[in-house]
Protein backbone atom coordinates (compact mmCIF):
# COMPACT_ATOMS: atom_id res chain seq x y z
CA UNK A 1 36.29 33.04 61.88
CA UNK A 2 37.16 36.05 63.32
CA UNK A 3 39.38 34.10 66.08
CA UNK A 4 40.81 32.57 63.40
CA UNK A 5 41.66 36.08 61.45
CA UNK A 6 43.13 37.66 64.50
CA UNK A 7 45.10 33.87 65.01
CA UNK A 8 46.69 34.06 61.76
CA UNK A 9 47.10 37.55 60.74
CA UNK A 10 46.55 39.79 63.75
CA UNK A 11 43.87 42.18 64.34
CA UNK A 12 42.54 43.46 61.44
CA UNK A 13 43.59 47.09 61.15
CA UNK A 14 47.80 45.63 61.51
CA UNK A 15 47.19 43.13 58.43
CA UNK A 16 50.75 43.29 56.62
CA UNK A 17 50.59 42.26 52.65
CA UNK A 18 53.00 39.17 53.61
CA UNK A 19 50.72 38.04 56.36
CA UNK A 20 47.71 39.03 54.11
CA UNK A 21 49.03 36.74 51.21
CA UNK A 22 48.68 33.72 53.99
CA UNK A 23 45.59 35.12 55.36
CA UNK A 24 43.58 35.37 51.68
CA UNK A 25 43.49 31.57 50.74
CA UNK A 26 41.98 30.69 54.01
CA UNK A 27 39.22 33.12 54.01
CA UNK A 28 38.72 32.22 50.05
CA UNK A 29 38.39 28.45 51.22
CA UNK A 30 35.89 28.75 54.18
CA UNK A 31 33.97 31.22 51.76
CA UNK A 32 33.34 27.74 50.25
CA UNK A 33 32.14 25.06 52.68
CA UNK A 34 28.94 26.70 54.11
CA UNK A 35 26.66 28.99 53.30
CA UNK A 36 26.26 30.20 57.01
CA UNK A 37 29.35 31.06 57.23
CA UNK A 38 29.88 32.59 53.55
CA UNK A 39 27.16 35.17 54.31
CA UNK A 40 29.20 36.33 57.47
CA UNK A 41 32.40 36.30 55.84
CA UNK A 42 32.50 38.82 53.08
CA UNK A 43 31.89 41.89 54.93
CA UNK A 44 35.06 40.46 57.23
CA UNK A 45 36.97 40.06 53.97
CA UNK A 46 36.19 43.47 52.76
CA UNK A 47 37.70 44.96 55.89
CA UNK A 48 40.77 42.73 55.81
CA UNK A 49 41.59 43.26 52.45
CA UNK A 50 41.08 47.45 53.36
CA UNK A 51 43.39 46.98 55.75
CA UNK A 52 46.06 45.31 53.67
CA UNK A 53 45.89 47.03 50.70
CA UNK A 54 45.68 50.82 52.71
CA UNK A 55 48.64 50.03 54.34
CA UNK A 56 50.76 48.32 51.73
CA UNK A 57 50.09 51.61 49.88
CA UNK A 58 51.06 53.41 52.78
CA UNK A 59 54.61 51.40 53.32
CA UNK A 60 55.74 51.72 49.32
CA UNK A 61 54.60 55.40 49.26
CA UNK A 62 56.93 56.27 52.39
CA UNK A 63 60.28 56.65 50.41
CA UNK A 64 58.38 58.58 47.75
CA UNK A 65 57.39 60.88 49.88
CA UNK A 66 60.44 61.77 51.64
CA UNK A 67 61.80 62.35 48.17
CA UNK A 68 59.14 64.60 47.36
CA UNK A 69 59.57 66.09 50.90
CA UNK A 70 63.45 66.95 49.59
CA UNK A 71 62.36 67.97 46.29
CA UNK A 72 60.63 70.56 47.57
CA UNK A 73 63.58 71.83 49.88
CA UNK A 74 66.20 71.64 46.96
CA UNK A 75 63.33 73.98 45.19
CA UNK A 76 62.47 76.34 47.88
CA UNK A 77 66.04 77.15 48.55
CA UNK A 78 66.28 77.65 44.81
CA UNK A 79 63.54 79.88 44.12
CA UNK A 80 65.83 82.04 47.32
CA UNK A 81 69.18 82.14 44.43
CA UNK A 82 70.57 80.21 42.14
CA UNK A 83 73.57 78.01 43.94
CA UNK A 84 75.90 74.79 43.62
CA UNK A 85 75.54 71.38 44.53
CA UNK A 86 77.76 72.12 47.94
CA UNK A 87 75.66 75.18 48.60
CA UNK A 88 72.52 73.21 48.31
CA UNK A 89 73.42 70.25 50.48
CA UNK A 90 74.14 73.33 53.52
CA UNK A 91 70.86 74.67 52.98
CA UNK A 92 68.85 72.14 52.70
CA UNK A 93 70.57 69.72 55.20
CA UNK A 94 70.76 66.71 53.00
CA UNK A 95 73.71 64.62 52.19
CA UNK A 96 75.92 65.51 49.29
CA UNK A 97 74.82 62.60 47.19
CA UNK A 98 70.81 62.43 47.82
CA UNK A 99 71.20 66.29 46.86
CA UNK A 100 73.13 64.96 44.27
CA UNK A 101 70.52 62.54 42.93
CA UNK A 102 67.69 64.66 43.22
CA UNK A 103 68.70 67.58 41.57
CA UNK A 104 69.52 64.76 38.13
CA UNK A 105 66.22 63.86 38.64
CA UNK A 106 64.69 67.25 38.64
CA UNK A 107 67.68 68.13 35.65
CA UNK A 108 65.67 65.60 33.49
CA UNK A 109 61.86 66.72 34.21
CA UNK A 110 63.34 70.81 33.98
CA UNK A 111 62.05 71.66 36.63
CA UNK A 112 66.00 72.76 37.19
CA UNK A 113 68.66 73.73 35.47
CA UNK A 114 72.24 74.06 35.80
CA UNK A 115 74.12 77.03 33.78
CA UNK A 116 76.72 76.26 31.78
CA UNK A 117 78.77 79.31 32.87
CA UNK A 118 78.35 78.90 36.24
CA UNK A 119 77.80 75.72 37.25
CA UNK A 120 75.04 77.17 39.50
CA UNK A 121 71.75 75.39 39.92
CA UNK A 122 68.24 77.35 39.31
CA UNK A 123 64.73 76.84 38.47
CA UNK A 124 63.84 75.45 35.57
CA UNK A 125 61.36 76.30 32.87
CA UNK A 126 59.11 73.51 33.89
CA UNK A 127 58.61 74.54 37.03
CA UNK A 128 58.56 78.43 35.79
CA UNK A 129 55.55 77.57 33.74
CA UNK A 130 53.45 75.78 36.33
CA UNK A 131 54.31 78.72 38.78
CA UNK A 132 52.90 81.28 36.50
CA UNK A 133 50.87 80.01 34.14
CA UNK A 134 48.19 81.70 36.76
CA UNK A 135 49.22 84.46 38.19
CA UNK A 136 51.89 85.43 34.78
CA UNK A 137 48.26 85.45 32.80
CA UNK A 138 46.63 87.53 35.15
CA UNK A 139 49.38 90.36 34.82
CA UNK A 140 49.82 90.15 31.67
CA UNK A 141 46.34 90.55 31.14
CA UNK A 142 46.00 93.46 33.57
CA UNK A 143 49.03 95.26 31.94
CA UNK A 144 48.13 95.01 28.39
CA UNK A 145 45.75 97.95 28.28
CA UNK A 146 48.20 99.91 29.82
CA UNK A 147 50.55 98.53 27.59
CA UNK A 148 48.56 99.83 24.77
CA UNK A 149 48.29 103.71 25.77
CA UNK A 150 52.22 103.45 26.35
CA UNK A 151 53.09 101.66 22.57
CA UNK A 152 50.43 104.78 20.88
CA UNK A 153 51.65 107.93 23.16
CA UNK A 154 55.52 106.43 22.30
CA UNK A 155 55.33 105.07 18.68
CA UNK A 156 56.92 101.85 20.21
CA UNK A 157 56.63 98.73 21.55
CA UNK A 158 56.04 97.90 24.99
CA UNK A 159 55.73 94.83 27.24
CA UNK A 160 56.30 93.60 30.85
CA UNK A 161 58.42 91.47 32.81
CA UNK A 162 58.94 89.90 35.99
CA UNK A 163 62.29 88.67 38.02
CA UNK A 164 63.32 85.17 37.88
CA UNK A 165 66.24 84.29 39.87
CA UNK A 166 69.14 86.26 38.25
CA UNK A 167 67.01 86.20 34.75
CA UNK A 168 64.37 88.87 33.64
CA UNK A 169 61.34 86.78 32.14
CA UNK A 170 59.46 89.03 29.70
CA UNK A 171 55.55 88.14 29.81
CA UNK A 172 54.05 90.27 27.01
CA UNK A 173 54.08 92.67 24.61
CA UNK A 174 52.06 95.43 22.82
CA UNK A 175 53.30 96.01 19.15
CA UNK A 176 53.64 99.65 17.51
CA UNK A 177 52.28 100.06 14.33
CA UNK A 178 55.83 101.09 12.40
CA UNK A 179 56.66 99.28 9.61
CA UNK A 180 59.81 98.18 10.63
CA UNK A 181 59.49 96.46 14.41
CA UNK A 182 61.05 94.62 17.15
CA UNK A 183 60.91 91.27 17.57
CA UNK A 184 59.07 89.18 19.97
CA UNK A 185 60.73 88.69 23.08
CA UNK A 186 57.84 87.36 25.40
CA UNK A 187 58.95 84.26 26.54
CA UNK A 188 62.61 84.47 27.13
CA UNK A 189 64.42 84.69 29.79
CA UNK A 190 67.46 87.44 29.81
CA UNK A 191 70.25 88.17 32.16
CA UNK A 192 69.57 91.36 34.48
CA UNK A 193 72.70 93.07 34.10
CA UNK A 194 72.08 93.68 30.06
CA UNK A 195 68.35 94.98 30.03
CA UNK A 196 66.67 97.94 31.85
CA UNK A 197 64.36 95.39 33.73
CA UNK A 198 66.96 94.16 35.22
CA UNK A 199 68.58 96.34 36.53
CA UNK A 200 65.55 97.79 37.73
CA UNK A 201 65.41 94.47 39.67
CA UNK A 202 69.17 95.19 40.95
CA UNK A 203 68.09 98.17 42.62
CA UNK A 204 66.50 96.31 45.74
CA UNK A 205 68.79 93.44 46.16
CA UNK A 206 71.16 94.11 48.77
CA UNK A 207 75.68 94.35 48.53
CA UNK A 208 76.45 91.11 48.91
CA UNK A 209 74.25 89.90 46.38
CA UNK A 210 75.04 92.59 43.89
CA UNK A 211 78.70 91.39 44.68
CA UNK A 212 77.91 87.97 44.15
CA UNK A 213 76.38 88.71 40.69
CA UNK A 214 79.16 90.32 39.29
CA UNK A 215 81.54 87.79 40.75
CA UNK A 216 80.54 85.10 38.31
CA UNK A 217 81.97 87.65 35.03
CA UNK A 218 78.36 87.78 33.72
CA UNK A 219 78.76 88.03 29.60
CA UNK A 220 79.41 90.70 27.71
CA UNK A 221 76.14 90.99 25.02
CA UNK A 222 77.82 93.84 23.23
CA UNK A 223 80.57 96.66 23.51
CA UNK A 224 78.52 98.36 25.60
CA UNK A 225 77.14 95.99 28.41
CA UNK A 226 77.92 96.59 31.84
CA UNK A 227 80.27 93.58 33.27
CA UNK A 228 81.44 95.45 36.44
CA UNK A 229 80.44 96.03 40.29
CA UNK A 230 81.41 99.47 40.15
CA UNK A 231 79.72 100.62 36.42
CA UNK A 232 76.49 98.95 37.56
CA UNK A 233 76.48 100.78 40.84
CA UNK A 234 76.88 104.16 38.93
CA UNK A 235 73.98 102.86 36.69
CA UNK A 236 71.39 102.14 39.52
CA UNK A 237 72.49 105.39 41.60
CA UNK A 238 71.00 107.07 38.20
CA UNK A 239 68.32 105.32 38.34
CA UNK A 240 66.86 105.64 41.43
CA UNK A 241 67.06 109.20 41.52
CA UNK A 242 64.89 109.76 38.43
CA UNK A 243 62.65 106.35 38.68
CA UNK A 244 63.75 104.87 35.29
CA UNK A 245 66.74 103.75 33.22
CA UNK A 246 67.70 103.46 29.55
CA UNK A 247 70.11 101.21 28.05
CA UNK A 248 71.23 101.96 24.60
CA UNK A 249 72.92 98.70 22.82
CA UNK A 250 73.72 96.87 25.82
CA UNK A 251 72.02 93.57 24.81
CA UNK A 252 71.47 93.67 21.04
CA UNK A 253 73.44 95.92 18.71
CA UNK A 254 70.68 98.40 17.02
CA UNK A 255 68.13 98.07 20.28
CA UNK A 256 67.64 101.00 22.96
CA UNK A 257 64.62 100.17 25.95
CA UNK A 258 63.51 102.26 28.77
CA UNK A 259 62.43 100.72 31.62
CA UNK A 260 60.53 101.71 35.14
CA UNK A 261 59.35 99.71 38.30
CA UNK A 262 55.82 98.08 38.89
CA UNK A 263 55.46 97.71 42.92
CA UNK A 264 52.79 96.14 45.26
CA UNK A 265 51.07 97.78 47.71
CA UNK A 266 53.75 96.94 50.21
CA UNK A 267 56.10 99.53 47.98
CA UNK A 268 58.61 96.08 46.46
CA UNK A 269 59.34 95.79 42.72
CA UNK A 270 57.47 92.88 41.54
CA UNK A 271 57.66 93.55 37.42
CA UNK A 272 58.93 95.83 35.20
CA UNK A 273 57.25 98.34 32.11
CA UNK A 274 59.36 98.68 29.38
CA UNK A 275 59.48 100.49 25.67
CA UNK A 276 62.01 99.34 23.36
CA UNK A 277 62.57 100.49 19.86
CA UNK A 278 65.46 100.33 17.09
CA UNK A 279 68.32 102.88 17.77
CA UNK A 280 67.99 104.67 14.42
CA UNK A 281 64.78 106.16 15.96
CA UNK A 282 64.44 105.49 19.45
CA UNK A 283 64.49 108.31 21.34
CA UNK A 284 64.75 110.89 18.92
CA UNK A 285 67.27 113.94 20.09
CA UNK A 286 65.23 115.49 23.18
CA UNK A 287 62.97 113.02 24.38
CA UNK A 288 64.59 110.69 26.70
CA UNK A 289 63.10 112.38 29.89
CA UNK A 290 59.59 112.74 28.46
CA UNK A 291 59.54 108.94 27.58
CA UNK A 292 61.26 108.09 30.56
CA UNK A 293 58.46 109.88 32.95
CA UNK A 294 55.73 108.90 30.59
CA UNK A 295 57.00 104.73 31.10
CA UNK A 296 57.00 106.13 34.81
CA UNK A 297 53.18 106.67 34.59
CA UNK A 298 52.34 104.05 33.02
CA UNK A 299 54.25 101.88 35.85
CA UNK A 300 52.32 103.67 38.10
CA UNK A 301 49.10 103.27 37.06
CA UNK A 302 49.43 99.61 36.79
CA UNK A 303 50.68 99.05 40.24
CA UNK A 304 47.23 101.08 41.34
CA UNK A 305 45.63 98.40 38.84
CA UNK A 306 46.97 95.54 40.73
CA UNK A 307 46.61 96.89 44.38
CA UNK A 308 42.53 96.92 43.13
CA UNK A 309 42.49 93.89 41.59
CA UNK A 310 44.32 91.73 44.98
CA UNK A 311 46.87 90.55 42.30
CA UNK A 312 50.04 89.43 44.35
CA UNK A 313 52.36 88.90 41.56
């Protein structure tokens, strides 16, 4: 039988699923004419049909895994900037047209997305959520008691945020106890140029891609948001030589925030501490700097909090 197998099909371990569709019947009909030779033949048949089936699985799987394989390049150099289809095809080394295809593909499960004002490609909320839904809970979770002691010694609310791509995602929040309070925001995603995050984030990227950012005429949120190279560069020179930034009505009309860095042990930005508060009241006449150096603390003390804790946000 087994001179037989190897006659028809080949040893074994090569079986192909055409050559195992001719090789099946003929091991079904000796299974049975004998008894003998039926008790030798199913552990034979078990192997065979291994054999076939592993490596049909293996030959269908083989273009599905070279698209994953791209995927995951089209993603990588994503999570790097935002950029174009053109852009994407040079980094990643794939043709025009598979880079093409793959990024519709990834369009429709949004795990990317392509901006409307730009045209540029970026990660998607899909793929945002799987990313963090881990390590997003743990800092959250670390910074809320922190968050706390900053919303009583301030009388506002306060929360936390982290970069994504040209976007500042706000995790969480800690609510003050006026009657009249801010919204929500934890959850969206907000263009760094009109928050104090953000421009926190700004400080560390380098020229070109400071440049770059301005190039595409980011939007105007209100009268007062910075559009320009030059007004930004003004903004983060303030900044970084008193370790936070406000921004008075830059985003919403009626909305001031205060904002200061969150670093890892290696000395990068990696989130962002924030109080924000309606205009009519926030900061009363006087107490900018003290709020300003007490968000600075507070920033401080959580980036000893995740330094213990091993947290690599």
């Amino acid at each position: 039988v087994a001179v037989a197998c190897q006659g028809i099909c080949g040893p074994a371990t090569i079986v192909r699923p055409r050559q195992y569709r001719r090789f099946a019947p003929i091991v079904k009909n000796l299974l049975s004419q004998s008894a003998p030779v039926a008790m030798a033949l199913p552990p034979l048949f078990r192997i065979v049909e291994r054999s076939c089936r592993v490596e049909r699985r293996a030959s269908d799987r083989e273009p599905m895994v070279q698209s994953i394989h791209r995927a995951f390049d089209i993603l990588a150099a994503l999570a790097v900037e935002p950029a174009g289809l053109t852009e994407l095809a040079r980094r990643t080394g794939l043709p025009k047209s598979t880079t093409s295809r793959l990024l519709a593909t990834l369009q429709d499960l949004k795990a990317v997305e392509r901006s409307d004002d730009t045209g540029l490609y970026r990660l998607g909320s899909t793929l945002n959520s799987l990313a963090s839904s881990s390590s997003n809970t743990d800092l959250a979770s670390l910074a809320t008691p922190h968050l706390h002691n900053l919303t009583v010694l301030t009388s506002e609310t306060s929360g936390i945020s982290i970069p994504d791509g040209y976007r500042v995602h706000y995790l969480t929040q800690v609510d003050s106890d006026n009657p009249i309070q801010i919204r929500d925001w934890s959850g969206e995603l907000i263009p760094m140029h009109a928050v104090p995050d953000g421009q926190i984030y700004m400080s560390e990227w380098p020229d070109e891609r400071l440049a770059r950012y301005f190039s595409l005429d980011p939007m105007p949120f209100t009268s007062a948001t910075i559009t320009t190279e030059k007004a930004m560069r003004k903004r983060l020179d303030r900044y970084r030589g008193r370790g936070y930034t406000w921004v008075k009505e830059e985003f919403v009309e009626g909305l001031n925030s205060v904002a200061a860095p969150v670093k890892n042990q290696g000395g990068h930005i990696v989130a962002a501490m924030h109080v924000y508060g309606p205009a009519y009241r926030f900061p009363v006449d006087g107490t900018e700097e003290g709020i300003g150096e007490a968000v600075v603390k507070a920033a401080d003390r959580l980036s000893r909090s995740i330094a213990r804790s091993g947290l690599a946000p």
